[in-house]
C-alpha atoms as a PDB file:
ATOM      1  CA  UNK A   1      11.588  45.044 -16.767  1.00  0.00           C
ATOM      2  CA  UNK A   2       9.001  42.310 -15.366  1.00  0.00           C
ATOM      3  CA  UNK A   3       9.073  40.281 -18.519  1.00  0.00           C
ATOM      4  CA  UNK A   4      13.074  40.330 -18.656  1.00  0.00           C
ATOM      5  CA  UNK A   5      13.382  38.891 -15.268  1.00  0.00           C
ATOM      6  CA  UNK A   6      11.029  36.734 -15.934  1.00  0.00           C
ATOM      7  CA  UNK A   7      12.911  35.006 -18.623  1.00  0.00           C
ATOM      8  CA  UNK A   8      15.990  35.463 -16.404  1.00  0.00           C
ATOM      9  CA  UNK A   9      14.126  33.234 -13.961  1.00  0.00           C
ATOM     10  CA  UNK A  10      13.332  30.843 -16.686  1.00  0.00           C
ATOM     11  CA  UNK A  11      16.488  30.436 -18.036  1.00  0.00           C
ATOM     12  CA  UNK A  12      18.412  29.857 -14.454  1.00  0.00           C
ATOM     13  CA  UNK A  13      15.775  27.540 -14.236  1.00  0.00           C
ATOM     14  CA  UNK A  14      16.215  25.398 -16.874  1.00  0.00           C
ATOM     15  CA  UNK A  15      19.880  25.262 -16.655  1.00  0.00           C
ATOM     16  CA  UNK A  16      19.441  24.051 -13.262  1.00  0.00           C
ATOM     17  CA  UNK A  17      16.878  21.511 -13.848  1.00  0.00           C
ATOM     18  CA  UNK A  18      19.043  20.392 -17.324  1.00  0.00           C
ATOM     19  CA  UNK A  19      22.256  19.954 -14.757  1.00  0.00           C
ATOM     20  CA  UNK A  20      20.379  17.758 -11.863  1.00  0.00           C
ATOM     21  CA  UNK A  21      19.226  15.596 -15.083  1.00  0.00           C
ATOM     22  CA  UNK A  22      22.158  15.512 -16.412  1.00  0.00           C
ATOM     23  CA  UNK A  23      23.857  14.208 -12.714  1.00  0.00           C
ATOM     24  CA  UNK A  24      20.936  11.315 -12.450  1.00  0.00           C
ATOM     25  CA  UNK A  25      22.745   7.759 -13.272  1.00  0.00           C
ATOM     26  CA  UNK A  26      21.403   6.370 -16.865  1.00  0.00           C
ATOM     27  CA  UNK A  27      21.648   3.080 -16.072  1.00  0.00           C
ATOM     28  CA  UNK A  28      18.442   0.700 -16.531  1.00  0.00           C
ATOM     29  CA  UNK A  29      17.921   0.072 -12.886  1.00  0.00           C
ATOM     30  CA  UNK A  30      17.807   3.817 -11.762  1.00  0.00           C
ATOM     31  CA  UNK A  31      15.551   4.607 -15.013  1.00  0.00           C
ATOM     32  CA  UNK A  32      13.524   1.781 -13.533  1.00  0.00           C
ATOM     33  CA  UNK A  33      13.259   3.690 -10.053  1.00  0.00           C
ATOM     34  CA  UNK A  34      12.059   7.196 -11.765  1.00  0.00           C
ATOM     35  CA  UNK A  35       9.691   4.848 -13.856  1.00  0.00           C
ATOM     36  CA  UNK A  36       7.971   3.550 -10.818  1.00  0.00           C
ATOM     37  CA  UNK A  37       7.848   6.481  -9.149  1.00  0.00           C
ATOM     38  CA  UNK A  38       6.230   7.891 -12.218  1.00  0.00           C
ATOM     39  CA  UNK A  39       3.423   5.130 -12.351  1.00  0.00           C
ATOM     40  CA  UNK A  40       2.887   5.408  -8.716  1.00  0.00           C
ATOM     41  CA  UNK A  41       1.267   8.816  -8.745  1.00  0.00           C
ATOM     42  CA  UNK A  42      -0.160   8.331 -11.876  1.00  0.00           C
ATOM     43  CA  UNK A  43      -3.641  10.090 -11.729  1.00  0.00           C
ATOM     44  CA  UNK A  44      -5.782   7.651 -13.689  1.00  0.00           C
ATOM     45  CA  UNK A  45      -4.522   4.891 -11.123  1.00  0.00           C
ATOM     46  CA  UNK A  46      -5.430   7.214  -8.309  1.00  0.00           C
ATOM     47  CA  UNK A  47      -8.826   7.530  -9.323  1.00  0.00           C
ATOM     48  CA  UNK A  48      -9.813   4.103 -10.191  1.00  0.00           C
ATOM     49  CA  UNK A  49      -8.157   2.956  -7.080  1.00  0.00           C
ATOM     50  CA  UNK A  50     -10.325   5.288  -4.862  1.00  0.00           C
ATOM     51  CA  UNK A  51     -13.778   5.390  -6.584  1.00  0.00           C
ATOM     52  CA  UNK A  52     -13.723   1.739  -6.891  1.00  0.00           C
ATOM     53  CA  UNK A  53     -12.895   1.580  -3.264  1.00  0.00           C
ATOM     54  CA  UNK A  54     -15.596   4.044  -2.498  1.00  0.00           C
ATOM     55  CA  UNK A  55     -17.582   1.696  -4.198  1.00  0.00           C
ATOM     56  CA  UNK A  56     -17.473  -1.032  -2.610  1.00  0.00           C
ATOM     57  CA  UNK A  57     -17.119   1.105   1.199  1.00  0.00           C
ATOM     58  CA  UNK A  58     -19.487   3.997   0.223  1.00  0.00           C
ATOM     59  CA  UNK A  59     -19.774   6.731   2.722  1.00  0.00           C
ATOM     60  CA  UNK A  60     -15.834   6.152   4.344  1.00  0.00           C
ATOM     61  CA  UNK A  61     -14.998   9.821   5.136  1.00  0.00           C
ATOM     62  CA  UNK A  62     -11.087   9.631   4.514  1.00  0.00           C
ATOM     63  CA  UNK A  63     -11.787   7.825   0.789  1.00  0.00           C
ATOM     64  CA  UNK A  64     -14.579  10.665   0.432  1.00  0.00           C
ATOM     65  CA  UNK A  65     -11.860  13.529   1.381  1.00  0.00           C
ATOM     66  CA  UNK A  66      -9.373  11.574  -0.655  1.00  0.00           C
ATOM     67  CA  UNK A  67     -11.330  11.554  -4.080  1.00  0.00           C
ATOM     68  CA  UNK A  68     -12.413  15.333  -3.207  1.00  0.00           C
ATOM     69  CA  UNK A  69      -9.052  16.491  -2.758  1.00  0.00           C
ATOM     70  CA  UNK A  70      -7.592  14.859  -5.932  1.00  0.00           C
ATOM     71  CA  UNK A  71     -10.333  15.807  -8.099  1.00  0.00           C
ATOM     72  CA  UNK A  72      -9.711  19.486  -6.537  1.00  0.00           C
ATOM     73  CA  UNK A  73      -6.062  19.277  -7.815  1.00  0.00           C
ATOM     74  CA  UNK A  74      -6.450  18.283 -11.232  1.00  0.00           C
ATOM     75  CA  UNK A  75      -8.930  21.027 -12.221  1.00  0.00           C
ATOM     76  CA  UNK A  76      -6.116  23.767 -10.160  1.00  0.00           C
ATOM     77  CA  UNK A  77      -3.591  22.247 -11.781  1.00  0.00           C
ATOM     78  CA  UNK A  78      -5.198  21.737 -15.336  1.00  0.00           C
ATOM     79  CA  UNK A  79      -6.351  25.705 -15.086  1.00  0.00           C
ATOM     80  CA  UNK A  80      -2.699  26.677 -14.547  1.00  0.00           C
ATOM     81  CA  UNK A  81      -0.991  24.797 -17.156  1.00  0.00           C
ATOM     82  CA  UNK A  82      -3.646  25.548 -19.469  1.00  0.00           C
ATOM     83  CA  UNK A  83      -3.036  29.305 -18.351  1.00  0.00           C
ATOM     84  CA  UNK A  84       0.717  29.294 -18.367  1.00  0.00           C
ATOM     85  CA  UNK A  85       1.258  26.711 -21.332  1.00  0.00           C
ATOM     86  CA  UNK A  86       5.085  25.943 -20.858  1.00  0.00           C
ATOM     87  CA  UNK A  87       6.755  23.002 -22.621  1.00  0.00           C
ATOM     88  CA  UNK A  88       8.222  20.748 -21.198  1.00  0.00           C
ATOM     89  CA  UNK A  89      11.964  19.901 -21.163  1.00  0.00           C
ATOM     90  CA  UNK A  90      13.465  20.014 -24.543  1.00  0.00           C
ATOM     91  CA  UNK A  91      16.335  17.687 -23.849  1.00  0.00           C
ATOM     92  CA  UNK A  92      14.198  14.542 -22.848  1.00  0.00           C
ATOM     93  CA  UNK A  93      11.739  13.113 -25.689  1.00  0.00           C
ATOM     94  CA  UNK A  94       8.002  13.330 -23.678  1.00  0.00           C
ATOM     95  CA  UNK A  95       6.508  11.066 -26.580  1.00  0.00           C
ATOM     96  CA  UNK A  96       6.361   7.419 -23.953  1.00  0.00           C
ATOM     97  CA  UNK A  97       3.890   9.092 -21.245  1.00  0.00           C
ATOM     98  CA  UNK A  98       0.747   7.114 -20.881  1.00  0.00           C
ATOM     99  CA  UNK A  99      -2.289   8.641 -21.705  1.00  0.00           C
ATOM    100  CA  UNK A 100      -1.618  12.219 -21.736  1.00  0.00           C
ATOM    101  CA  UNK A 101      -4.031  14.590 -22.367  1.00  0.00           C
ATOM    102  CA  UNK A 102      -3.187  17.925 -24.120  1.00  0.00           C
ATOM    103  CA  UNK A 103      -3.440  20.244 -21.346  1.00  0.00           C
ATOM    104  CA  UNK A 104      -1.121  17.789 -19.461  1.00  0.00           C
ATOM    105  CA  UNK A 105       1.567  18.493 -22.640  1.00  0.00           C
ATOM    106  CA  UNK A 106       2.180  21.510 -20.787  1.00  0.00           C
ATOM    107  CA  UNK A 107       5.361  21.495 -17.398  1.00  0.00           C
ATOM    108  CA  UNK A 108       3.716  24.390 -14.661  1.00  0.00           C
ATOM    109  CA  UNK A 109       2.969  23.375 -12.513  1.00  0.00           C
ATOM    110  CA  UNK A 110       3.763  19.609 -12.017  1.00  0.00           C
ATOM    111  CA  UNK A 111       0.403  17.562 -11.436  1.00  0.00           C
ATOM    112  CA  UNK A 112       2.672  14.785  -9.891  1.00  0.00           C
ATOM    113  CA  UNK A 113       4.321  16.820  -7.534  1.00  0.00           C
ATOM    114  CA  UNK A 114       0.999  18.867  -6.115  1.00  0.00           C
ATOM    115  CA  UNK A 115      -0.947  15.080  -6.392  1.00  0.00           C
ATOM    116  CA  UNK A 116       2.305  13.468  -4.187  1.00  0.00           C
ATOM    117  CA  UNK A 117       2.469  16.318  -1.985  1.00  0.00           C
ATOM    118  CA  UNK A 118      -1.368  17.045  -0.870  1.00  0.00           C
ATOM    119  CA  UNK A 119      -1.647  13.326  -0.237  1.00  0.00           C
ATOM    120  CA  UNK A 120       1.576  13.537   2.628  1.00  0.00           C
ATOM    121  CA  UNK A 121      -0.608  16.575   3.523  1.00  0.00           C
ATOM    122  CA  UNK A 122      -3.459  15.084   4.005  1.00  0.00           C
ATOM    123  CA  UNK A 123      -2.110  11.903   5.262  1.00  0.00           C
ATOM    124  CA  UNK A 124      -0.353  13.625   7.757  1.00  0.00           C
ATOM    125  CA  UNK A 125      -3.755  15.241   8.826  1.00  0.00           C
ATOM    126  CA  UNK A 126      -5.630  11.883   9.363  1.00  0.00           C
ATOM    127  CA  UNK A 127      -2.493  10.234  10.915  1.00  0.00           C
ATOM    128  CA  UNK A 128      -0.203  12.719  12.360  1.00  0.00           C
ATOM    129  CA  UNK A 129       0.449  10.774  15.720  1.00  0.00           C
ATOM    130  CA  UNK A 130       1.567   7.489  13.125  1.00  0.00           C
ATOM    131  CA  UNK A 131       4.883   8.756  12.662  1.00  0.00           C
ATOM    132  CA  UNK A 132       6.142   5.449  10.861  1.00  0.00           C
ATOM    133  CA  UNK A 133       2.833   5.991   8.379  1.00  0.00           C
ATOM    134  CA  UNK A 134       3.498   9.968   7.885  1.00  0.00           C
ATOM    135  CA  UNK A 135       7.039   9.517   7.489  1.00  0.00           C
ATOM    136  CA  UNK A 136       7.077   6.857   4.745  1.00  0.00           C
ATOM    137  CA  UNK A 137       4.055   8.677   2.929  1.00  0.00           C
ATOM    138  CA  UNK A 138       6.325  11.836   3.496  1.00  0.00           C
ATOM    139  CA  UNK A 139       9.256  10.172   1.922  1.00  0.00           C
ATOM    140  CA  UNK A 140       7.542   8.437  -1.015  1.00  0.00           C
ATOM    141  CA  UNK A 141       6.062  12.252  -1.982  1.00  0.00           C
ATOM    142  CA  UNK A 142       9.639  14.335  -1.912  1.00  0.00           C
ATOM    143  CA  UNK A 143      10.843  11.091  -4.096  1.00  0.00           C
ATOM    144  CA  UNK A 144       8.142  11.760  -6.851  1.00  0.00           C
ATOM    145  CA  UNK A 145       8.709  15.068  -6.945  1.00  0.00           C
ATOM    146  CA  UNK A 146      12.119  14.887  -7.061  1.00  0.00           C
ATOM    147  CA  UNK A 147      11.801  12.107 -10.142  1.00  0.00           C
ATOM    148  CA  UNK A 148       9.725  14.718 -12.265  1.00  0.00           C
ATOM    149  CA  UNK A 149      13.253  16.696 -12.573  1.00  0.00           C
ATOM    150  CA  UNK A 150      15.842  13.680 -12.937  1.00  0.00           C
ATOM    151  CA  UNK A 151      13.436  12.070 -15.292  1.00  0.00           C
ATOM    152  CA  UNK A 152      13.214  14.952 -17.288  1.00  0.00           C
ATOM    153  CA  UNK A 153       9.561  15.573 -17.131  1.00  0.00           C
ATOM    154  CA  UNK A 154       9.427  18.904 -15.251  1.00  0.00           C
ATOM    155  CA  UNK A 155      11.890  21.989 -14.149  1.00  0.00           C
ATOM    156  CA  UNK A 156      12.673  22.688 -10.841  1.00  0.00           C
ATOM    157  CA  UNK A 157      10.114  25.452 -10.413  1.00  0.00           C
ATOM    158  CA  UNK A 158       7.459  23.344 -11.954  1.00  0.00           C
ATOM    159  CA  UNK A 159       7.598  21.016  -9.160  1.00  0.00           C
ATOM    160  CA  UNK A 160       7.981  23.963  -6.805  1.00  0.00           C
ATOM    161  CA  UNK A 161       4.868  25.213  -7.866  1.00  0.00           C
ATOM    162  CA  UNK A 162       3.413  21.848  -7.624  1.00  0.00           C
ATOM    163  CA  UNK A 163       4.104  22.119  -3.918  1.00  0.00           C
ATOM    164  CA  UNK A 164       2.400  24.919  -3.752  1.00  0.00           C
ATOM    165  CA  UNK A 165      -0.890  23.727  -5.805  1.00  0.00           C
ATOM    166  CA  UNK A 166      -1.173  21.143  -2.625  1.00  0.00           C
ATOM    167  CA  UNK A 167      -0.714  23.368   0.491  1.00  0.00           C
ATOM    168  CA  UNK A 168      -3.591  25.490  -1.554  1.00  0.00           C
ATOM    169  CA  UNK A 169      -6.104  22.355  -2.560  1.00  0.00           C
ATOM    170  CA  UNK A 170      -5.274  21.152   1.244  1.00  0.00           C
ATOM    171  CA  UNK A 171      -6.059  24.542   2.903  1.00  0.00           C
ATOM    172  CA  UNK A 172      -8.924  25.326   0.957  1.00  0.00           C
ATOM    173  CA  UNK A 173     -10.725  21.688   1.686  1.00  0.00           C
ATOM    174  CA  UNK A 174      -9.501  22.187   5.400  1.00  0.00           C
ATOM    175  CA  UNK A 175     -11.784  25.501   4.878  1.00  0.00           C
ATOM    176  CA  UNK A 176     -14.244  24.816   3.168  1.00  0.00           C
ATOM    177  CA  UNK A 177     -14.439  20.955   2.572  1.00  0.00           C
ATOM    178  CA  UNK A 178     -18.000  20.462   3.597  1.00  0.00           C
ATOM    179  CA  UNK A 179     -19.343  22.914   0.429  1.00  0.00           C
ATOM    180  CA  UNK A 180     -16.906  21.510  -2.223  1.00  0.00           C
ATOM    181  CA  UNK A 181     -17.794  17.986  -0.942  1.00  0.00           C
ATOM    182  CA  UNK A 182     -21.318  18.662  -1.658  1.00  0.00           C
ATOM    183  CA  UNK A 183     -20.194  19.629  -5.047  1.00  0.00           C
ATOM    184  CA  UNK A 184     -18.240  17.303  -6.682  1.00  0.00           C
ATOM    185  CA  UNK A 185     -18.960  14.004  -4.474  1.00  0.00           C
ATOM    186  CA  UNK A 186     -22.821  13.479  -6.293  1.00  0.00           C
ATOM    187  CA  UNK A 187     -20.699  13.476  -9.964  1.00  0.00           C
ATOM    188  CA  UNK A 188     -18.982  10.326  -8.711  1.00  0.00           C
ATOM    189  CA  UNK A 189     -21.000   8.560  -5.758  1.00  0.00           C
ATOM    190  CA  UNK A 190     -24.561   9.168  -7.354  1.00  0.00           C
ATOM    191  CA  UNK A 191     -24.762   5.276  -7.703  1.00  0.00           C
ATOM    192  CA  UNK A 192     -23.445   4.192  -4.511  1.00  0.00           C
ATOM    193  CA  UNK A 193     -26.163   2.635  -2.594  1.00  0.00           C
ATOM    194  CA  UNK A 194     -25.461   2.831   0.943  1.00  0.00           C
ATOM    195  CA  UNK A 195     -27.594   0.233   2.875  1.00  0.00           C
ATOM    196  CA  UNK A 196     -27.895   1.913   5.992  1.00  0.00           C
ATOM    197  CA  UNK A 197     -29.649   5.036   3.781  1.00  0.00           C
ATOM    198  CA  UNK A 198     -32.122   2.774   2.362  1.00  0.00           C
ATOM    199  CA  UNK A 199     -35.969   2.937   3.344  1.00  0.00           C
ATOM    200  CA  UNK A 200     -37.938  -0.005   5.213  1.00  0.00           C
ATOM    201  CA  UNK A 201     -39.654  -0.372   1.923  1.00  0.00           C
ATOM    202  CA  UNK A 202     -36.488  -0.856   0.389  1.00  0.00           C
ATOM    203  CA  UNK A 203     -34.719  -3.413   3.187  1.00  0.00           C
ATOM    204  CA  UNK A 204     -38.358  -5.563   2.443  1.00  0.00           C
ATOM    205  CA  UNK A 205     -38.174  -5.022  -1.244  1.00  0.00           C
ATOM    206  CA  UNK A 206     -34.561  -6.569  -1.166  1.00  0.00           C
ATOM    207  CA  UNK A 207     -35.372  -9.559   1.398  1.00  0.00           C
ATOM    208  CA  UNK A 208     -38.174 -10.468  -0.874  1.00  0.00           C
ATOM    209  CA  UNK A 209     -35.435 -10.434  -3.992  1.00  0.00           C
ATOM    210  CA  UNK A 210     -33.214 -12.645  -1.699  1.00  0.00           C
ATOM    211  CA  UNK A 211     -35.924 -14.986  -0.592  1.00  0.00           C
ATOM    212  CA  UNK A 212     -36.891 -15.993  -3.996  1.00  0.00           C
END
């Protein structure tokens, strides 16, 4: 009985997802929109953006929280879809995504939708009394998720479940971000050299280097 309404569930899903791509406008400007939105919450983007910027600012809490959060999401994510292992849409060719690893051939849940969503989250979080800055964040995160369905990438409940992925990465490093923080921020931040961590010895060392 479970497994037959779980395929009932399925298939109203994909006839509902298949319909709202249907309704999206083909022409080469609106592809162009659901391309964009695509690239912008990319994950490989993401990262390089924010580790290089924790590079060059090393210690800055929200970049630290950021990084933390979004590594959090891919390994959920990846688990699930690895887990799950549904394909994708059948009625739009998946062959011109960038860089996609194998897990990531797989549609539950969407990793653009939870990665879109926990960043509203957490932006909302950090900036809650910037309306202007929480609402545009807010809007550019419903778009992306939205774009995984009209561009074909994911079903509706995909992107559902994407939602939830974020609320749980968010809650969870609400909870207990000062352990998982401790975890995963050495991997990437080992090399960061903070000068205000360095030794006297160290300061002297460098002012000799800069003397000579």
């Amino acid at each position: 009985m479970m497994s037959g309404l779980v395929d009932k569930c399925k298939e109203v899903d994909y006839k509902f997802s298949y319909e709202l791509f249907k309704r999206y406008p083909r022409g080469q400007k609106y592809q162009r929109i659901l391309s964009s939105l695509e690239w912008s919450c990319h994950g490989i983007p993401w990262f390089a953006v924010v580790i290089a910027l924790l590079y060059l600012y090393p210690g800055n809490k929200v970049l630290s929280k950021l990084l933390v959060g979004l590594v959090m999401d891919v390994i959920v994510v990846a688990l699930i879809k690895a887990t799950v292992r549904r394909r994708r849409p059948v009625y739009r060719n998946q062959d011109d995504q960038f860089i996609v690893a194998s897990v990531d051939k797989h549609s539950f849940p969407s990793g653009h939708a939870s990665r879109a969503v926990y960043v509203a989250l957490l932006t909302h979080s950090l900036y809650g009394e910037a309306a202007v800055i929480g609402f545009l964040v807010g809007t550019w995160a419903m778009a992306v998720a939205a774009s995984r369905i009209f561009l074909g990438r994911h079903h509706v409940f995909d992107v559902a479940a994407g939602f939830v992925v974020a609320y749980f990465v968010y809650t969870t490093q609400l909870l207990f971000g000062d352990l998982i923080s401790s975890l995963i921020l050495p991997i990437f931040t080992s090399t960061f050299v903070d000068p205000s961590d360095m030794s006297d010895t160290d300061s002297l060392a460098l002012d000799s280097l800069d003397d000579d």
